[in-house]
C-alpha atoms as a PDB file:
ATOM      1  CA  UNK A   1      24.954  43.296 119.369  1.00  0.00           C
ATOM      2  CA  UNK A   2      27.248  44.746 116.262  1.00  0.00           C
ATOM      3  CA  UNK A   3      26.350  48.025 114.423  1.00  0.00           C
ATOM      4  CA  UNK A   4      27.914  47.819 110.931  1.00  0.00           C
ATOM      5  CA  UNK A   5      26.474  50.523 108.408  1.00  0.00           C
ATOM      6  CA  UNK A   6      23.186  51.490 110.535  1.00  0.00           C
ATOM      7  CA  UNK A   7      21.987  47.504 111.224  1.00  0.00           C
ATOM      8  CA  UNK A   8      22.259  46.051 114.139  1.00  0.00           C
ATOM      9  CA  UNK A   9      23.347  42.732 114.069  1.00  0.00           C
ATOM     10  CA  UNK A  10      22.623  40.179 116.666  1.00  0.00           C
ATOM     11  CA  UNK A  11      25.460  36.940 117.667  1.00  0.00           C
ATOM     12  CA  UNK A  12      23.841  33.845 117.278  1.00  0.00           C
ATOM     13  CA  UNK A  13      24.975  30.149 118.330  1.00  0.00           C
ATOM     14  CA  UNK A  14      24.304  27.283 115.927  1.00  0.00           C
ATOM     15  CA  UNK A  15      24.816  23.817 117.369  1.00  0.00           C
ATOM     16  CA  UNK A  16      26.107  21.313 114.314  1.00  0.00           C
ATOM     17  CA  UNK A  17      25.600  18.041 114.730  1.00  0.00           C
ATOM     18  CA  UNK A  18      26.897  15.144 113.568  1.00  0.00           C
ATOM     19  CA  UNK A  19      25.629  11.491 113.084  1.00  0.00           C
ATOM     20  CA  UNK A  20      28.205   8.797 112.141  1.00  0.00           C
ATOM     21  CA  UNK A  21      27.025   5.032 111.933  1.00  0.00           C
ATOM     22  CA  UNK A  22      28.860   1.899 110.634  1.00  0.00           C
ATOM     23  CA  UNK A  23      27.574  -1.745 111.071  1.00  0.00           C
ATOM     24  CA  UNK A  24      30.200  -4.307 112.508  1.00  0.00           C
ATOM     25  CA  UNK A  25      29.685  -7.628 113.258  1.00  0.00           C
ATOM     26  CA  UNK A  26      30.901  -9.070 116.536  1.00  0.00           C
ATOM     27  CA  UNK A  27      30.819 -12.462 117.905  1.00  0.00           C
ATOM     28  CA  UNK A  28      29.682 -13.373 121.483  1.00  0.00           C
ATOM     29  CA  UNK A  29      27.104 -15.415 123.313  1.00  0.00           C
ATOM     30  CA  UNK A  30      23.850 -12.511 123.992  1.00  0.00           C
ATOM     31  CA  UNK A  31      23.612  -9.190 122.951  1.00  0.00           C
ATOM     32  CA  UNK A  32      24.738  -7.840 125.933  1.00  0.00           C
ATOM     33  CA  UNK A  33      28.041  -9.292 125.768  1.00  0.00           C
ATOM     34  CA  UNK A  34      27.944  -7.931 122.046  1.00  0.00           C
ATOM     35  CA  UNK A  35      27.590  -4.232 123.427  1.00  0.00           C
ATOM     36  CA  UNK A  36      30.143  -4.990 126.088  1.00  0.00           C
ATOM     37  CA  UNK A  37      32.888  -5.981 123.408  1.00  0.00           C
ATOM     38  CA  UNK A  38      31.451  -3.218 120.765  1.00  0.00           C
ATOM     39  CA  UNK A  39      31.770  -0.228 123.466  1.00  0.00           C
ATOM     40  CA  UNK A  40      35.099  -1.747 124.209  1.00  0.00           C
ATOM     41  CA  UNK A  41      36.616  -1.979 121.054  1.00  0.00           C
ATOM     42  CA  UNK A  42      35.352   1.475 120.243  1.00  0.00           C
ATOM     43  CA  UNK A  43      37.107   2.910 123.100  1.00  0.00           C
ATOM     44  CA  UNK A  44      40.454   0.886 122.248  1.00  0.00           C
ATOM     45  CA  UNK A  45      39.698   2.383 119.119  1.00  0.00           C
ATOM     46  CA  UNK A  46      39.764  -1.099 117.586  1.00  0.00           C
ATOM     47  CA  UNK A  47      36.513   0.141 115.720  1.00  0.00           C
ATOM     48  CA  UNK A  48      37.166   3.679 114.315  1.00  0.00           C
ATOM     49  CA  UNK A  49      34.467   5.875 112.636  1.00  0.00           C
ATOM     50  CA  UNK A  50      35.218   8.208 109.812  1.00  0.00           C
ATOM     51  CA  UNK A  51      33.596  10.968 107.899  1.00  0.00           C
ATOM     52  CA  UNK A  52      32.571   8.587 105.185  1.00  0.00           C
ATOM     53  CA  UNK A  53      30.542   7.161 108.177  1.00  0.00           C
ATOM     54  CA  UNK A  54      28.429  10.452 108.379  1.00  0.00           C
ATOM     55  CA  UNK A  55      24.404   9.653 108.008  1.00  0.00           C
ATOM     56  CA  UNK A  56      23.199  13.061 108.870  1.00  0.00           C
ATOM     57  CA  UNK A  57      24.093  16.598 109.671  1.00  0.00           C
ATOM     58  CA  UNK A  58      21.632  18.781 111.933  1.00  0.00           C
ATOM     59  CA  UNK A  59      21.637  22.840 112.686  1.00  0.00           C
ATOM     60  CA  UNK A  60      20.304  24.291 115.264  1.00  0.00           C
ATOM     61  CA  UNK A  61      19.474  27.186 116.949  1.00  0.00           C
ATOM     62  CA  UNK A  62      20.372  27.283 120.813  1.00  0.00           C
ATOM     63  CA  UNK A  63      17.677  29.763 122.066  1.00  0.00           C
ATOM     64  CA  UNK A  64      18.308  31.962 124.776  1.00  0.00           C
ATOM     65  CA  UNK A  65      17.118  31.923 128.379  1.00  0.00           C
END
């Protein structure tokens, strides 16, 4: 806790949270093989997401124990 001019204030942690989503199309056999290739041209970072990508934006209080 902080006393500034007679208040006590109290330290609080926000969580922000950040959704991005972009549709790309991939070819491949089943869907499975679709997530395969997906997950691993996201990690090759052959599919990049940017802040133009950004769908929502969440805060929230983490409560304490």
């Amino acid at each position: 806790m902080i006393k500034t001019n007679n208040k006590v204030e109290k330290v609080f942690k926000i969580e922000i949270v950040e959704t991005l989503s972009n549709l790309v199309e991939i070819s491949a056999e089943n869907e499975q093989e679709a997530l395969l290739k997906a997950q691993d041209m996201y990690r090759s970072e052959e599919i990049v997401l940017y802040p133009d990508d950004c769908i929502d934006i969440n805060f929230n209080i983490v409560k304490r124990k």
